[in-house]
Protein backbone atom coordinates (compact mmCIF):
# COMPACT_ATOMS: atom_id res chain seq x y z
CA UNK A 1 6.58 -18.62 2.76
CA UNK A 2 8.08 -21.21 5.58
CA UNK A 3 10.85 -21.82 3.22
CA UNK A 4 11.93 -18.28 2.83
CA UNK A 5 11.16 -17.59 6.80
CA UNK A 6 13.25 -20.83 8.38
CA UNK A 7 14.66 -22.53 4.91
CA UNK A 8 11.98 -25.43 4.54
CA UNK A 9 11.53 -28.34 7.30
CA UNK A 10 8.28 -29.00 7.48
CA UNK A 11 5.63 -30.67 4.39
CA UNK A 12 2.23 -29.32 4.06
CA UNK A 13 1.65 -26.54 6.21
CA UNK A 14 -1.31 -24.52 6.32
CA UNK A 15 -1.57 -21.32 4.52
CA UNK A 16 -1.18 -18.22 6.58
CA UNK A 17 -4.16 -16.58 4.60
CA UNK A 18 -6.82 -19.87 5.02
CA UNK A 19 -6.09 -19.49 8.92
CA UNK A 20 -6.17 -15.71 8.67
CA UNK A 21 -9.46 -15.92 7.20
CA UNK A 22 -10.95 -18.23 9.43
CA UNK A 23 -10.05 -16.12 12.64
CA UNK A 24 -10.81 -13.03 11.40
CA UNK A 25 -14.60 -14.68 10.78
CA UNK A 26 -14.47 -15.88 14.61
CA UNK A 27 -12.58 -12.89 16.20
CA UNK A 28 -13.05 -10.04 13.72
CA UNK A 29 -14.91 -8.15 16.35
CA UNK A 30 -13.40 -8.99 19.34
CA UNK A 31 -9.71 -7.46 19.72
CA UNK A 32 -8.95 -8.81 22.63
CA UNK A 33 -9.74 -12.86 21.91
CA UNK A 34 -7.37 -15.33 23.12
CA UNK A 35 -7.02 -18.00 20.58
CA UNK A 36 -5.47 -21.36 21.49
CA UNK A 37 -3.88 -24.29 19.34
CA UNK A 38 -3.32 -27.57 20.80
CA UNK A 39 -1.56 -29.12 18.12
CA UNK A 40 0.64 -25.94 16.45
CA UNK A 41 2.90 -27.55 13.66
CA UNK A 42 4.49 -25.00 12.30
CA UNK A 43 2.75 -22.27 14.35
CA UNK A 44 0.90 -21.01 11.41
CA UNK A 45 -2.22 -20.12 13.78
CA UNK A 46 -0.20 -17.33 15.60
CA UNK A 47 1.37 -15.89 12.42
CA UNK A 48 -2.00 -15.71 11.26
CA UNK A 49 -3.17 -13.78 14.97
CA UNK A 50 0.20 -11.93 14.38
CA UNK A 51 -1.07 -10.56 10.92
CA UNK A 52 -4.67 -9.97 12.03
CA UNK A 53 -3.49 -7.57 15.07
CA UNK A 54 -1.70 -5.52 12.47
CA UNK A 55 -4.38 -5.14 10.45
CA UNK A 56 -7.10 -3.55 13.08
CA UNK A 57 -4.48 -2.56 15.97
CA UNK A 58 -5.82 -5.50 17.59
CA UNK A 59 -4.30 -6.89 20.71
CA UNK A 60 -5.47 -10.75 20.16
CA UNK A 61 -2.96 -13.19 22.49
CA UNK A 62 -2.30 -17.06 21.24
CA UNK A 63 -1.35 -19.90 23.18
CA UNK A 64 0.28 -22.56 20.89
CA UNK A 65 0.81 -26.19 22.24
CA UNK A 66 2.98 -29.05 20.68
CA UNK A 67 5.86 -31.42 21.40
CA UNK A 68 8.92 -31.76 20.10
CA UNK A 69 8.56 -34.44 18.00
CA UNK A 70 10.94 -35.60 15.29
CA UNK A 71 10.40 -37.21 11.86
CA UNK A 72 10.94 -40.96 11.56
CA UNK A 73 13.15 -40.54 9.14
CA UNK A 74 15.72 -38.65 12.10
CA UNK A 75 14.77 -40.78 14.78
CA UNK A 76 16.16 -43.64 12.91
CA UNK A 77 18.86 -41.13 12.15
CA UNK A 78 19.77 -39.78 15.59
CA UNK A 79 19.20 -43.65 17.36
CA UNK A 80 21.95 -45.07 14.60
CA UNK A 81 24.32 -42.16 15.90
CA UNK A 82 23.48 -42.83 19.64
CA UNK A 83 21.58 -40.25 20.49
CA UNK A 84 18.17 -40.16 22.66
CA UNK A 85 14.77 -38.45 23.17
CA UNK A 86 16.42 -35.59 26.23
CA UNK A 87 19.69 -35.36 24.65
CA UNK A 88 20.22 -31.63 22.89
CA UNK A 89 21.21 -33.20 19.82
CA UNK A 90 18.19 -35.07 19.54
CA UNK A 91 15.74 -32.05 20.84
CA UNK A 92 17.22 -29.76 18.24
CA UNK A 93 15.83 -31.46 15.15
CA UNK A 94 12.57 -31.58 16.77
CA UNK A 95 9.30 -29.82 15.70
CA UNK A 96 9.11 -26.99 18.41
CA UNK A 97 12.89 -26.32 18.24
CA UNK A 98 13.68 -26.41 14.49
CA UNK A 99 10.20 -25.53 13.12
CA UNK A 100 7.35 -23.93 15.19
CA UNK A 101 10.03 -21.48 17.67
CA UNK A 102 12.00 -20.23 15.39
CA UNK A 103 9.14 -19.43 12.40
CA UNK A 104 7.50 -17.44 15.50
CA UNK A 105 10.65 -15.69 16.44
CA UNK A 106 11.34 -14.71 12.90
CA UNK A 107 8.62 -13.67 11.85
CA UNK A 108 8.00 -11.36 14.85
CA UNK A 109 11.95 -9.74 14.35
CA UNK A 110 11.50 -9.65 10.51
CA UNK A 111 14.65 -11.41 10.77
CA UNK A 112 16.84 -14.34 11.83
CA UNK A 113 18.98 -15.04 14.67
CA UNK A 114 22.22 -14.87 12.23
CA UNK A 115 20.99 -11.12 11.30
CA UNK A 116 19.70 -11.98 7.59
CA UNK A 117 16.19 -9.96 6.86
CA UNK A 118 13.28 -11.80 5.78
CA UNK A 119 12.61 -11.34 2.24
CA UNK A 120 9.11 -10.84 1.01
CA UNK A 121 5.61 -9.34 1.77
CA UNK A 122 2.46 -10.54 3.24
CA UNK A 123 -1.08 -9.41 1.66
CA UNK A 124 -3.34 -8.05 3.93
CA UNK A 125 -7.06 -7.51 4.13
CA UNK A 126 -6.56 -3.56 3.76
CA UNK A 127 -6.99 -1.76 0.27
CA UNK A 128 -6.11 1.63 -0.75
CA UNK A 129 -7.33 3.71 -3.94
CA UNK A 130 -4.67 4.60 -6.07
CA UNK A 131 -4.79 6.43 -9.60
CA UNK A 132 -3.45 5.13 -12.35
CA UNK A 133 -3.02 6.18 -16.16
CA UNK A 134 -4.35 3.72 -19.03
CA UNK A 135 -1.99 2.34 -21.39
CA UNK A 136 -1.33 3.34 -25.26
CA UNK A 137 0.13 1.40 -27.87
CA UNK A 138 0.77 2.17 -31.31
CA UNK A 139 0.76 -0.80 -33.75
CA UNK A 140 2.82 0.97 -36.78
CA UNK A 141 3.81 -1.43 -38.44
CA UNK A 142 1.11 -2.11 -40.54
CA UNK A 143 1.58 -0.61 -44.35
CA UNK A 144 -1.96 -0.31 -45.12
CA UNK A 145 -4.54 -0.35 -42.00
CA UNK A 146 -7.65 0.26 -44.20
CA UNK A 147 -7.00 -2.67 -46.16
CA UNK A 148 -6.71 -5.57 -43.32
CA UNK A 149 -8.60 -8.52 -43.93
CA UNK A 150 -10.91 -10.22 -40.79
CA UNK A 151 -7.85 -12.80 -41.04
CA UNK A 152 -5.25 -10.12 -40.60
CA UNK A 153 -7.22 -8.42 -38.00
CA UNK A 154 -7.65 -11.79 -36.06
CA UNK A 155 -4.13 -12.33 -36.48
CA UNK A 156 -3.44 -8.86 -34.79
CA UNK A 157 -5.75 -9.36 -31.91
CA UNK A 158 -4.30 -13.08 -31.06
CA UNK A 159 -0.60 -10.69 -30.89
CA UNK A 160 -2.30 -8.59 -28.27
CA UNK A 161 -1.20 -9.84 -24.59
CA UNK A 162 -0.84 -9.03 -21.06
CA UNK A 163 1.65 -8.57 -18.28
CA UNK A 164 0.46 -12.40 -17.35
CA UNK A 165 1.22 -13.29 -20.51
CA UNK A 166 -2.84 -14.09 -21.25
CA UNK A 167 -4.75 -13.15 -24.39
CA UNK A 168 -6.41 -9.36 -23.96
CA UNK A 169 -9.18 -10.37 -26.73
CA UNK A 170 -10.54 -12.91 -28.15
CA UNK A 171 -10.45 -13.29 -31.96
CA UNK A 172 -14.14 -13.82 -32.10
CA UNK A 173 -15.08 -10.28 -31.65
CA UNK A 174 -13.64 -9.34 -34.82
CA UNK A 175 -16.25 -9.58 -37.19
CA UNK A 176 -16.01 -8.58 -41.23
CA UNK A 177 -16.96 -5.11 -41.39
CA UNK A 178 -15.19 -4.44 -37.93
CA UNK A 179 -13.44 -1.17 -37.47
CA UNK A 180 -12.61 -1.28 -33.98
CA UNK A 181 -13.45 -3.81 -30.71
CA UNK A 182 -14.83 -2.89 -27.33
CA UNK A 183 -16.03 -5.13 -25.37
CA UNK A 184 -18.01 -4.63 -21.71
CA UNK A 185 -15.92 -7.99 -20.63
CA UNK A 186 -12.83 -6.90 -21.84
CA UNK A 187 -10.36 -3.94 -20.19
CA UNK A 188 -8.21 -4.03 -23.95
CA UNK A 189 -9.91 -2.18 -26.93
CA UNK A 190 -8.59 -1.77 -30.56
CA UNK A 191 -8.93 0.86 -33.09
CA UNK A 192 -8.39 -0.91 -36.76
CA UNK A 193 -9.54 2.32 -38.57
CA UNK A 194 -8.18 5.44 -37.77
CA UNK A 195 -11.19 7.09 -39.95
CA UNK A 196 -13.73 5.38 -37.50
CA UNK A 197 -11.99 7.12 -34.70
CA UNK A 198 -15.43 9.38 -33.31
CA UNK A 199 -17.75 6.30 -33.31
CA UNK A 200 -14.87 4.12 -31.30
CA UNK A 201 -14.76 7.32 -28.90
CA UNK A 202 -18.39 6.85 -28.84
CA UNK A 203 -18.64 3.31 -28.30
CA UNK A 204 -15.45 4.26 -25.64
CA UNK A 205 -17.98 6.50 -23.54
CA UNK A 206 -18.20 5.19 -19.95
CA UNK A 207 -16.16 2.15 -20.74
CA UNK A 208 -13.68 2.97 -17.40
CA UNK A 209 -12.88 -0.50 -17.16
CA UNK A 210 -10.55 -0.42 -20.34
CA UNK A 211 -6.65 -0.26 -19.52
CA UNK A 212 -5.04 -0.85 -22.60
CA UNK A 213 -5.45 0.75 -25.71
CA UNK A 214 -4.29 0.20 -29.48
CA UNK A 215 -4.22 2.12 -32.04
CA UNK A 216 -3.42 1.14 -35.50
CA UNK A 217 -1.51 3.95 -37.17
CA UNK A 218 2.05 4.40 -38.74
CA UNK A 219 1.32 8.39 -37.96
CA UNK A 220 2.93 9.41 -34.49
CA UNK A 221 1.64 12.75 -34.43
CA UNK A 222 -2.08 11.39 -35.57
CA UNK A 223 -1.14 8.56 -32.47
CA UNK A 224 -0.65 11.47 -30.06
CA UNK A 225 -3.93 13.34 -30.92
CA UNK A 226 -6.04 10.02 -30.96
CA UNK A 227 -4.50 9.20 -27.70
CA UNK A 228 -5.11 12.83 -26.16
CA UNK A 229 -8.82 12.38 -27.03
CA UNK A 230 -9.02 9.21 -24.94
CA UNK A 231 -7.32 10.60 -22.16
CA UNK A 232 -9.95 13.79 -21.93
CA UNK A 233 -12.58 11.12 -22.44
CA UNK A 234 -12.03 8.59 -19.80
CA UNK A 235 -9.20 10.54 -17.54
CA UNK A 236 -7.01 8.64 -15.56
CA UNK A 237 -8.44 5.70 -13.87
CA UNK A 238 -8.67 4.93 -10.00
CA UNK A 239 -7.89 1.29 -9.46
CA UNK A 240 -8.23 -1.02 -5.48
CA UNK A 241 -4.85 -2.19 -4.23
CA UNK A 242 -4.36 -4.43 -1.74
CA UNK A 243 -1.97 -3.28 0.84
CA UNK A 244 1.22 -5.49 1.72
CA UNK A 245 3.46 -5.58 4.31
CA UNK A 246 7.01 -6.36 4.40
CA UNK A 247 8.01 -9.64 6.09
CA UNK A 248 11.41 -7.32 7.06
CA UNK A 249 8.70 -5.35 9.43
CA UNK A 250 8.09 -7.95 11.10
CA UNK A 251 5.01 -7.21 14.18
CA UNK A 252 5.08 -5.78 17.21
CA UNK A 253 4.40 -8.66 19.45
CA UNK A 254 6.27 -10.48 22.60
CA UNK A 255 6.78 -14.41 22.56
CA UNK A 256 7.38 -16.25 25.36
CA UNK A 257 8.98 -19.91 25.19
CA UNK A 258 7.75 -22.33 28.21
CA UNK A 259 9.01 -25.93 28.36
CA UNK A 260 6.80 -28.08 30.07
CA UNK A 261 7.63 -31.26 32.29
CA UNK A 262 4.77 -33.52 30.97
């Protein structure tokens, strides 16, 4: 996320949602806290503030402190080309200047100072119910369904995968005499047997957790009438996002940069 917001230049910072999470368990009631960080690095503690205020129309302040300190690596740097702690050369590649300001500023704008829009979204604590339909498949390319072996039908199963690429279920629910799988722990079923198609809508009943659904069948029209029955069985299913937010919206907040003469 730092990388995308200022292009990298600082290693290890905290994650936006660890700090988020620990503030919203101090401040979650109080919308008006002021929140202070002595030592802000990369300023992650008033993105996170930032993010929180969003969330609840909170109006939380934060007071971050730090120096400007540079890495060894460009003092050595900057001292070999002459240049010293005061000089704007040197200040520039400093923490505050290169790091903590400008992740702020960005962040807030939802863009950068050469006009380029932060790319992106941030997830937030806020979920919304949205309905979804269930999936259908139709394996038809099997010659002869009622004749698969429990090898065959293992086989099938270890082809069944989802959008993360993970297996959907595992081979050791098919059994010899199985005609179809459901599973309570699973949200992929499988209908071997066409001709066992009431008891799988059976064993289907109140199963609202399954998304994906195949169907063994080289018969489109008997795929369409199989997958009709589901669909008045279980109806569309109502699924928990979590809402996101653009990093281009950036927050409505005011920063203030003070330099201090100690």
């Amino acid at each position: 996320m730092l990388k995308t917001i200022i292009g990298g230049g600082f290693s290890y910072p905290k994650s936006l949602y660890a700090v988020h999470d620990a503030l919203l368990f101090a401040v979650s009631g109080k919308k008006n806290a002021l929140i202070v960080d002595f030592f802000a690095g990369s300023g992650t503690t008033l993105h996170a503030v930032n993010l929180l205020n969003v969330e609840d129309n909170g109006n939380r302040r934060c007071i971050l402190v730090t120096n400007n300190e540079v890495s060894d690596a460009e003092s050595k740097a900057l001292r070999e080309q002459g240049y010293q702690p005061g000089d704007p050369e040197w200040e520039k590649h400093g923490i505050c200047r290169s790091v903590t300001w400008p992740r702020i500023k960005y962040s807030i704008l939802g863009k950068r100072d050469d006009g380029t829009i932060l790319s992106g979204e941030y997830y937030t604590n806020q979920t919304v119910s949205k309905e979804v339909e269930r999936s259908f498949y139709q394996l038809g390319f099997i010659d002869n369904p009622t004749e698969l072996t429990t090898n065959a039908k293992k086989q099938l199963v270890s082809l069944l995968r989802g959008k993360d690429g993970k297996s959907q279920l595992p081979q050791s629910l098919v059994k010899a005499d199985s005609k179809f799988i459901v599973s309570d722990k699973h949200s992929a079923t499988i209908l071997f047997d066409v001709n066992a198609v009431n008891e799988w809508l059976e064993a289907l009943e109140d199963q609202d957790h399954i998304t994906d659904f195949y169907i063994v069948v080289k018969s489109a029209a008997t795929f369409k009438e199989i997958k009709a029955q589901v669909s008045n069985l279980l109806g569309p299913m109502n699924v928990t996002l979590q809402v996101k937010r653009p990093m281009s919206d950036g927050f409505p907040a005011n920063v203030e940069y003070f330099k201090l003469g100690f």
